[in-house]
Structures are given as structure tokens and as C-alpha cells.
C-alpha atoms as a PDB file:
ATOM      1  CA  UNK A   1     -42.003  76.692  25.904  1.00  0.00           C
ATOM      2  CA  UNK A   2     -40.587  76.608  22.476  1.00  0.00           C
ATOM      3  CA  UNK A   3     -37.379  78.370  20.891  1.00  0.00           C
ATOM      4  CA  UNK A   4     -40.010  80.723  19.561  1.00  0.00           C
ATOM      5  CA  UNK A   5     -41.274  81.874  22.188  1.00  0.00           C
ATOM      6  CA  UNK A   6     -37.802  82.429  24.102  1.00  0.00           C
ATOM      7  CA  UNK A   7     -38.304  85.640  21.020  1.00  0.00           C
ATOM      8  CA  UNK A   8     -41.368  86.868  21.752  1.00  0.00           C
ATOM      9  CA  UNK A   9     -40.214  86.227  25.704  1.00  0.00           C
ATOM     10  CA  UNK A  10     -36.837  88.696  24.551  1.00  0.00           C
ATOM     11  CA  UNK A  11     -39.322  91.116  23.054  1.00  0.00           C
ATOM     12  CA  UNK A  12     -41.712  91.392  25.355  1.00  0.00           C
ATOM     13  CA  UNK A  13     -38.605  91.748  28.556  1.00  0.00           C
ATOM     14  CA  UNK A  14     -37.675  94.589  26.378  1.00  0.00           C
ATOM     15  CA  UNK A  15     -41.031  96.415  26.584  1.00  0.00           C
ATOM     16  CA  UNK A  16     -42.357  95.052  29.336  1.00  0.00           C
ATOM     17  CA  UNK A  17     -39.932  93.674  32.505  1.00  0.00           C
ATOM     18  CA  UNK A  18     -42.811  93.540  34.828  1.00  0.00           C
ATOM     19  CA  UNK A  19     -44.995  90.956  32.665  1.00  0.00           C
ATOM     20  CA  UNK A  20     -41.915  89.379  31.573  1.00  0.00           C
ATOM     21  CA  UNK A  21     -41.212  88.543  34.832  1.00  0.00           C
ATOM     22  CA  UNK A  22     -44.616  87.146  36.062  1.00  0.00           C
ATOM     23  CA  UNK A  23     -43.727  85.017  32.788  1.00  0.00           C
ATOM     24  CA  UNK A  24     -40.813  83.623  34.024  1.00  0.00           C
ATOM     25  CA  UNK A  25     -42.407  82.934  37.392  1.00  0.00           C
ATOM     26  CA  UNK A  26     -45.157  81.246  35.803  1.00  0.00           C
ATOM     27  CA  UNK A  27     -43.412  78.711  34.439  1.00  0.00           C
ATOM     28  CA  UNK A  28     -42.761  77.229  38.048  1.00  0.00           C
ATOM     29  CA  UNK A  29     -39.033  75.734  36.844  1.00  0.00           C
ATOM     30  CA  UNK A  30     -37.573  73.783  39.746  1.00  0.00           C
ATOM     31  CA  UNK A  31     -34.595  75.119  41.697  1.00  0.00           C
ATOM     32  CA  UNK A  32     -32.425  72.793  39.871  1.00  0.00           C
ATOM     33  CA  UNK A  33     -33.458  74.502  36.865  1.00  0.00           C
ATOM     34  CA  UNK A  34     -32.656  77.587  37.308  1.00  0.00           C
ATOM     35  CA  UNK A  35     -29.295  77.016  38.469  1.00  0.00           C
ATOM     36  CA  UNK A  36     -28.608  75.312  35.108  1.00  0.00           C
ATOM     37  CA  UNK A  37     -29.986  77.941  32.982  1.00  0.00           C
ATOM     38  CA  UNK A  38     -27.688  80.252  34.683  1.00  0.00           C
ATOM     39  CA  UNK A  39     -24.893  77.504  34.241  1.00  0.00           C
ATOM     40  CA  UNK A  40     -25.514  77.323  30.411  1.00  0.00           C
ATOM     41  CA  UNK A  41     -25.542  81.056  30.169  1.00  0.00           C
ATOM     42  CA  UNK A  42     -22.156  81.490  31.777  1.00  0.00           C
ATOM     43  CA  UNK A  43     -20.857  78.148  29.076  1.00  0.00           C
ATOM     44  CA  UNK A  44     -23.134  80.071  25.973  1.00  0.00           C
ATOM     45  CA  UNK A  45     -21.024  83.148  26.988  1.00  0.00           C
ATOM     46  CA  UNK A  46     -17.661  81.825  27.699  1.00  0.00           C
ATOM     47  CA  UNK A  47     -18.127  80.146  24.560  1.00  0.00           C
ATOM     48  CA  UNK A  48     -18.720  83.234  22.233  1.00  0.00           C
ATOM     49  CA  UNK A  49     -15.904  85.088  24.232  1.00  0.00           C
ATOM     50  CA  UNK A  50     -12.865  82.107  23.000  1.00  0.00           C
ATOM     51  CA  UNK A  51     -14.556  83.407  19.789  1.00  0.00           C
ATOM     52  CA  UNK A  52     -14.430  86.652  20.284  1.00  0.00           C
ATOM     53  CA  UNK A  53     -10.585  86.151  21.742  1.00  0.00           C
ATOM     54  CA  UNK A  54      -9.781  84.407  18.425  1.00  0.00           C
ATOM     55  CA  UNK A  55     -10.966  87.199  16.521  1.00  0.00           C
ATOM     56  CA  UNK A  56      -9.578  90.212  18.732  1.00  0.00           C
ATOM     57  CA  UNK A  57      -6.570  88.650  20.661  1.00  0.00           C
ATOM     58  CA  UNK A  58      -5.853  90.384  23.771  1.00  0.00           C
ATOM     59  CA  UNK A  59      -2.239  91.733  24.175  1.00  0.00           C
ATOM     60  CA  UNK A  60      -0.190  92.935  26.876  1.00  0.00           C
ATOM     61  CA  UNK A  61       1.228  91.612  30.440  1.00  0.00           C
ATOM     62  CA  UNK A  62      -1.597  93.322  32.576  1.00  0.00           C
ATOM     63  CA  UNK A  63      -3.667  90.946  34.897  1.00  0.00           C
ATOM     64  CA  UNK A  64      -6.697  92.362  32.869  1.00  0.00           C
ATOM     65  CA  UNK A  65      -5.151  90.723  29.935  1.00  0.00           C
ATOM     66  CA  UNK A  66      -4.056  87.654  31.424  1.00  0.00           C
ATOM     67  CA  UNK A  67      -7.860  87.119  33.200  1.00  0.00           C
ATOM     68  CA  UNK A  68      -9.183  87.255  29.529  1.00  0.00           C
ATOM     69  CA  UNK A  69      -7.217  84.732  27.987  1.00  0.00           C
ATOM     70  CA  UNK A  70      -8.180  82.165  30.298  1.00  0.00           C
ATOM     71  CA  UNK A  71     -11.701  81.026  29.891  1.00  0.00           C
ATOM     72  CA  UNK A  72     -12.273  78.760  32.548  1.00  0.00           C
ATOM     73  CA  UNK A  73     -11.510  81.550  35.319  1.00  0.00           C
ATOM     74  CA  UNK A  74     -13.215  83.784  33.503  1.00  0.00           C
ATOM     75  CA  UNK A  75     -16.410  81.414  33.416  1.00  0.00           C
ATOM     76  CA  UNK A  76     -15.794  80.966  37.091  1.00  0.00           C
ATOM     77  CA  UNK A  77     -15.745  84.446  37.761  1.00  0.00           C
ATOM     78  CA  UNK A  78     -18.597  85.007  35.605  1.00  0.00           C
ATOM     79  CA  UNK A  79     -20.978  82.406  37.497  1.00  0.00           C
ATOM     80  CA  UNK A  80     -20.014  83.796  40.657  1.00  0.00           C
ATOM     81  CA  UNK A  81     -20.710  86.994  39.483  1.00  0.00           C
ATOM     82  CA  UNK A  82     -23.875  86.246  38.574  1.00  0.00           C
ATOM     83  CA  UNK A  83     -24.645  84.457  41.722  1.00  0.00           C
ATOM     84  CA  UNK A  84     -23.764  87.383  43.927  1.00  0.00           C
ATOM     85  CA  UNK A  85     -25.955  89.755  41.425  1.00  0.00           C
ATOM     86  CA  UNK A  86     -29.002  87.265  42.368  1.00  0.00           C
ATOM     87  CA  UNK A  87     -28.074  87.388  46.433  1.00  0.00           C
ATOM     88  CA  UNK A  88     -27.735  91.007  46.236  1.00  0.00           C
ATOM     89  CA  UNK A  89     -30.707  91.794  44.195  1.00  0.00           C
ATOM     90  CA  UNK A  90     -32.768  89.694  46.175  1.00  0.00           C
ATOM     91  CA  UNK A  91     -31.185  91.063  49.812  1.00  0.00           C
ATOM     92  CA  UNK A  92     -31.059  94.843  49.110  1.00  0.00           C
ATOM     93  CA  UNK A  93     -34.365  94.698  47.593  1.00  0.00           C
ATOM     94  CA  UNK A  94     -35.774  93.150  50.549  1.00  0.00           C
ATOM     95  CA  UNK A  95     -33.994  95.637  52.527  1.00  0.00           C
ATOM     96  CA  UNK A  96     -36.127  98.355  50.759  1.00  0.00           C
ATOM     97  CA  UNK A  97     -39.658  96.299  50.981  1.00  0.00           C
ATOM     98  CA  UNK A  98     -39.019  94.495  47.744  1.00  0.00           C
ATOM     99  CA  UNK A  99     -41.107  90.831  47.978  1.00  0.00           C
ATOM    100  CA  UNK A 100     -38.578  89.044  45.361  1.00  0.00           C
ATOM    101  CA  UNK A 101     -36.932  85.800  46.196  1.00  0.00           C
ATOM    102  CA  UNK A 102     -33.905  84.169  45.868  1.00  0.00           C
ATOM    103  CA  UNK A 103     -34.708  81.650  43.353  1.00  0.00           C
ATOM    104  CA  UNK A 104     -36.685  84.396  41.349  1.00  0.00           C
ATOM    105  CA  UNK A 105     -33.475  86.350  41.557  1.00  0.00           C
ATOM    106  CA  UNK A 106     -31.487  83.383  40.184  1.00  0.00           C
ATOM    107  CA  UNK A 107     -33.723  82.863  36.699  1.00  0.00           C
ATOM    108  CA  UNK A 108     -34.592  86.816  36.248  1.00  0.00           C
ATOM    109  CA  UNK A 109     -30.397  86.577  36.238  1.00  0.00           C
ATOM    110  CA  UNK A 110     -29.731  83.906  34.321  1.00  0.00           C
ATOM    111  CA  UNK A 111     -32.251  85.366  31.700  1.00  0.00           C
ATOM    112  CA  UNK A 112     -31.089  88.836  31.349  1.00  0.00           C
ATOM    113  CA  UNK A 113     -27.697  87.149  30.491  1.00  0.00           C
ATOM    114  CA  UNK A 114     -28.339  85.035  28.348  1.00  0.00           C
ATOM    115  CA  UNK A 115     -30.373  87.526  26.360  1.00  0.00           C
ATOM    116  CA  UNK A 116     -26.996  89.635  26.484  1.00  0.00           C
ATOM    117  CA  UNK A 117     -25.540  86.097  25.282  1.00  0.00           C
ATOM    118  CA  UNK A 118     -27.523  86.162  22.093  1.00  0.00           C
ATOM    119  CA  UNK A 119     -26.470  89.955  21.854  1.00  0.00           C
ATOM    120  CA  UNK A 120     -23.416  88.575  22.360  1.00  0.00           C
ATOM    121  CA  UNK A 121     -23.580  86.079  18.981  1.00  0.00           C
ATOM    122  CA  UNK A 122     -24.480  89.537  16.845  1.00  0.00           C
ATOM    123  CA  UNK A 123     -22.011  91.372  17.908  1.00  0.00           C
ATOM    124  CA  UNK A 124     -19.240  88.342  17.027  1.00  0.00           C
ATOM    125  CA  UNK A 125     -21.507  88.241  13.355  1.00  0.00           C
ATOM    126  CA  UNK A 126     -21.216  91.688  12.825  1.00  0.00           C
ATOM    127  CA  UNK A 127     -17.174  91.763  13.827  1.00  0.00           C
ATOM    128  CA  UNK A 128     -16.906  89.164  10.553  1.00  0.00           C
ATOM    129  CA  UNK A 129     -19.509  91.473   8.592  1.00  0.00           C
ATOM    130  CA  UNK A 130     -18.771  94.471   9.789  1.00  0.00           C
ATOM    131  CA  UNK A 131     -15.843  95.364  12.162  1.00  0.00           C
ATOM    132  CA  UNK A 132     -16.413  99.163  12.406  1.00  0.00           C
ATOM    133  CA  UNK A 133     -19.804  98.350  14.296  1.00  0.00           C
ATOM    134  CA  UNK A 134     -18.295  96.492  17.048  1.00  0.00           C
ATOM    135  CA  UNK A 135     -17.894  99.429  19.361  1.00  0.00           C
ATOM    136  CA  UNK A 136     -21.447 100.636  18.845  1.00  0.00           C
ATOM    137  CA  UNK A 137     -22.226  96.615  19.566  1.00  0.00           C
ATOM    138  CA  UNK A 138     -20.247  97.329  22.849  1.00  0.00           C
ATOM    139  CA  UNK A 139     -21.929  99.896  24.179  1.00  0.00           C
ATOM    140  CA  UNK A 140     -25.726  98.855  23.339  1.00  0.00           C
ATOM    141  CA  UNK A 141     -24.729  95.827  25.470  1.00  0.00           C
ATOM    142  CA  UNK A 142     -23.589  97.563  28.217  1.00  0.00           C
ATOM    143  CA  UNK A 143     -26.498  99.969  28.206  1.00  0.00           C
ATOM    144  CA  UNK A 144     -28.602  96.860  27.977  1.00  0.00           C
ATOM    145  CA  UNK A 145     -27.192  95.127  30.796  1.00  0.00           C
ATOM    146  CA  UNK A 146     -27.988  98.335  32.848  1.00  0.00           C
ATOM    147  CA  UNK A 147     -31.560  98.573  31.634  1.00  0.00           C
ATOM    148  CA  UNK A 148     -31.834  95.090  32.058  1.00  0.00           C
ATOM    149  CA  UNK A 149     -31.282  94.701  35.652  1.00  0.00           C
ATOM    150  CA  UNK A 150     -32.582  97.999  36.918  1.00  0.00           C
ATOM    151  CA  UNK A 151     -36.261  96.650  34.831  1.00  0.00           C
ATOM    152  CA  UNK A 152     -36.443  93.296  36.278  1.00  0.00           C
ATOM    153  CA  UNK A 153     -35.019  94.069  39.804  1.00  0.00           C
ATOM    154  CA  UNK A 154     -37.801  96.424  39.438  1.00  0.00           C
ATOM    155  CA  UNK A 155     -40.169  93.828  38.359  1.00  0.00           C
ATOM    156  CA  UNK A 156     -38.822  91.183  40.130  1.00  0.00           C
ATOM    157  CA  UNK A 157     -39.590  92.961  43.939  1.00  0.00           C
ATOM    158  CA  UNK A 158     -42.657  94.796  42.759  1.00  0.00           C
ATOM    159  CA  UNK A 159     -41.469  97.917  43.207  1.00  0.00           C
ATOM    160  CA  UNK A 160     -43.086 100.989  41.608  1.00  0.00           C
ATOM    161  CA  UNK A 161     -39.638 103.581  41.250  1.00  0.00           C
ATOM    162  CA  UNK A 162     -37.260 102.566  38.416  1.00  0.00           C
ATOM    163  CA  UNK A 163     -35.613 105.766  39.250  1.00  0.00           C
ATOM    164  CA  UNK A 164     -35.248 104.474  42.637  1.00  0.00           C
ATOM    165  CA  UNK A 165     -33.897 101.306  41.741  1.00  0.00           C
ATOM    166  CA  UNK A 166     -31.520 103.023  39.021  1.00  0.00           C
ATOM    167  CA  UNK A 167     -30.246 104.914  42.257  1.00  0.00           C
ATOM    168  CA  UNK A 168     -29.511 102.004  44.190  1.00  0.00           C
ATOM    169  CA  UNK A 169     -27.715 100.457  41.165  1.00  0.00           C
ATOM    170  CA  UNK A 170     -25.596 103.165  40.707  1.00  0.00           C
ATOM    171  CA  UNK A 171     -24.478 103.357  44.050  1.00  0.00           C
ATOM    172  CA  UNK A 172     -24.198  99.857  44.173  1.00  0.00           C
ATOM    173  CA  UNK A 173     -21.986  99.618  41.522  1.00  0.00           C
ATOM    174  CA  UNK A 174     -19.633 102.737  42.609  1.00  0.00           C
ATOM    175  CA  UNK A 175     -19.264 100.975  46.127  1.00  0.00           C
ATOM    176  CA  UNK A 176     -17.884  97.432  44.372  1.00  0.00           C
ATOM    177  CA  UNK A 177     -16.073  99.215  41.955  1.00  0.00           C
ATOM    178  CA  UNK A 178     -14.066 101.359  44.877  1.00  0.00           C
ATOM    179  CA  UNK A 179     -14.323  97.732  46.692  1.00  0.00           C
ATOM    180  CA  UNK A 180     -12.605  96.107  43.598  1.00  0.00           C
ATOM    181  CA  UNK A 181      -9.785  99.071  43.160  1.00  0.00           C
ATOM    182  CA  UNK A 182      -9.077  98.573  46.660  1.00  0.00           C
ATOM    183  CA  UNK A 183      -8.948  95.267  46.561  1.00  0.00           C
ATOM    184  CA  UNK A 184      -7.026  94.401  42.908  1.00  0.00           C
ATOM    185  CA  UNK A 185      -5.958  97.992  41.773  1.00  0.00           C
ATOM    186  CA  UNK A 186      -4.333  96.452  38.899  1.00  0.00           C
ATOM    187  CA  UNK A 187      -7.238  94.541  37.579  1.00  0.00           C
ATOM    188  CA  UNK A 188      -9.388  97.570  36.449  1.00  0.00           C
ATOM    189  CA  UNK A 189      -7.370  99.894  33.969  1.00  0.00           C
ATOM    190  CA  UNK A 190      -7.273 103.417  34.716  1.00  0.00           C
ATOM    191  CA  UNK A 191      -6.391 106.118  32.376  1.00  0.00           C
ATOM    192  CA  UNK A 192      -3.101 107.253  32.456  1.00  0.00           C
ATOM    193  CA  UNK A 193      -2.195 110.901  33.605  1.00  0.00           C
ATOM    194  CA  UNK A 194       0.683 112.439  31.200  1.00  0.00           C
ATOM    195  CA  UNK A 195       3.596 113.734  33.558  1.00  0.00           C
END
């Protein structure tokens, strides 16, 4: 596979998850492999984010704060983050009848991220070029990131519902997010209520 076709790959995840992903199963990439791509996506990203820190310091005490000025936690929490995705994908899709596998789990993550990676690199280009498009940036990754997990967790367990899978993301995510409040209340920010 060239660097070329890692584009038309990008493209073609975009309008098509489900042949994207018999793709990336086609090109038979030992375990080994996959664990590094996901390992060079988490450095790729880590990477851009010192930029990003360089160009936007973060300020303030809060442990938010704090867990973004260090990037070596942050890559740590990022990589296990991403492991846990693959686990969970892969378990509560089985759970449903989904056919996906672990391993399958593992590159289908490690791709979507580092196509967020290279979304990523535009967004730090256009905070040099253009700062007032960073925000927009922001949120076209995050909508991304949704799209792109729902689509290949879709694709990934053959599954015909991306409605269905949107459901179970959604409620995924609400459960952790309660889970992580619980947990570290003072590592999400919530808005403040005026007294």
C-alpha cells in the first residue's frame, strides 16, 4: 500500500465504511501490526497536541488543565483509551450478533484515529492561517469521530442498523460519562450555575 492510497483509503472510509473495512481486513497485517499502527497514532496525535499546546496554552489549576499539559499521560491515556474502544466494540457487538474480532477492532481503531490525526494536522494549519476557523475545525472532528465509529463498528460486525449502532453508542457513551463523573468529578468541567 502506498501513501496514496492511505487517500483514496480516507475517501473511500468516508463514503463507504463497509468496503473500507473489508479493505483493511484484506490486507491480512499481523497482530503485531496493528498494535503499532495504533501506537503511532496515539505518538502522531500526542505529537500535534504539544503543538497545538504551544499554540493555545492551557491555563488554570483544574486537573483538566493539568492532564493537558502533560503529554506522556495524556498519550497513555489516549492508548488505553483506544484499547478499551477496540475491547468494547468488539464485546458489545458480539453481544448483539456482531461477527467482528478483536484484532479487526484494534486496526478499524487505530485507523479512524489516525484519520482524525491528519484532521488533526489541518486544524493546527488552519490555527496559523486562520484562527477564527478553529472552532468549526473542533466540532467537524468531533462529529467525525462519532460518524466514524458508529460506520465501522457497523461495518466492522456486519451489522445492517446504523441507527441501531448510533443507539448503542449513545448510551454507551452516557453510561462512561456518568461512570467518569462519578469516578473523577473534577476531571470533566461542568457549567457553572449563577447563585
Amino acid at each position: 500500500m502506498k501513501f496514496g492510497d492511505l487517500g483514496e483509503l480516507a475517501v473511500l472510509t468516508l463514503r463507504d465504511p463497509d468496503a473500507a473495512m473489508r479493505i483493511l481486513r484484506g490486507l491480512e497485517l499481523p497482530l503485531v501490526a496493528r498494535w503499532m499502527a495504533l501506537f503511532l497514532a496515539v505518538v502522531l496525535s500526542r505529537m500535534l497536541g504539544v503543538v497545538l499546546l504551544i499554540l493555545l496554552p492551557v491555563s488554570g489549576n483544574d486537573p483538566l488543565a493539568e492532564l493537558l499539559s502533560d503529554p506522556m499521560t495524556m498519550a497513555g491515556i489516549e492508548f488505553f483509551g483506544m484499547v478499551l474502544t477496540a475491547f468494547l466494540v468488539t464485546h458489545i457487538g458480539r453481544m448483539f450478533g456482531g461477527t467482528g474480532t478483536f484484532p479487526d477492532a484494534l486496526l478499524a481503531v487505530a485507523w479512524i484515529e489516525l484519520m482524525l490525526v491528519a484532521l488533526m494536522a489541518v486544524q493546527v494549519l488552519m490555527l496559523v492561517l486562520l484562527p477564527g476557523t478553529v472552532d468549526l475545525l473542533g466540532m467537524i472532528a468531533g462529529a467525525l469521530s462519532i460518524y466514524l465509529t458508529v460506520t465501522m463498528t457497523k461495518a466492522l460486525h456486519g451489522f445492517s442498523s446504523v441507527a441501531k449502532v448510533a443507539m448503542v453508542y449513545f448510551g454507551l457513551s452516557l453510561l462512561l460519562g456518568a461512570l467518569v463523573l462519578t469516578v473523577a468529578p473534577g476531571l470533566i468541567p461542568l457549567p457553572e450555575v449563577a447563585q
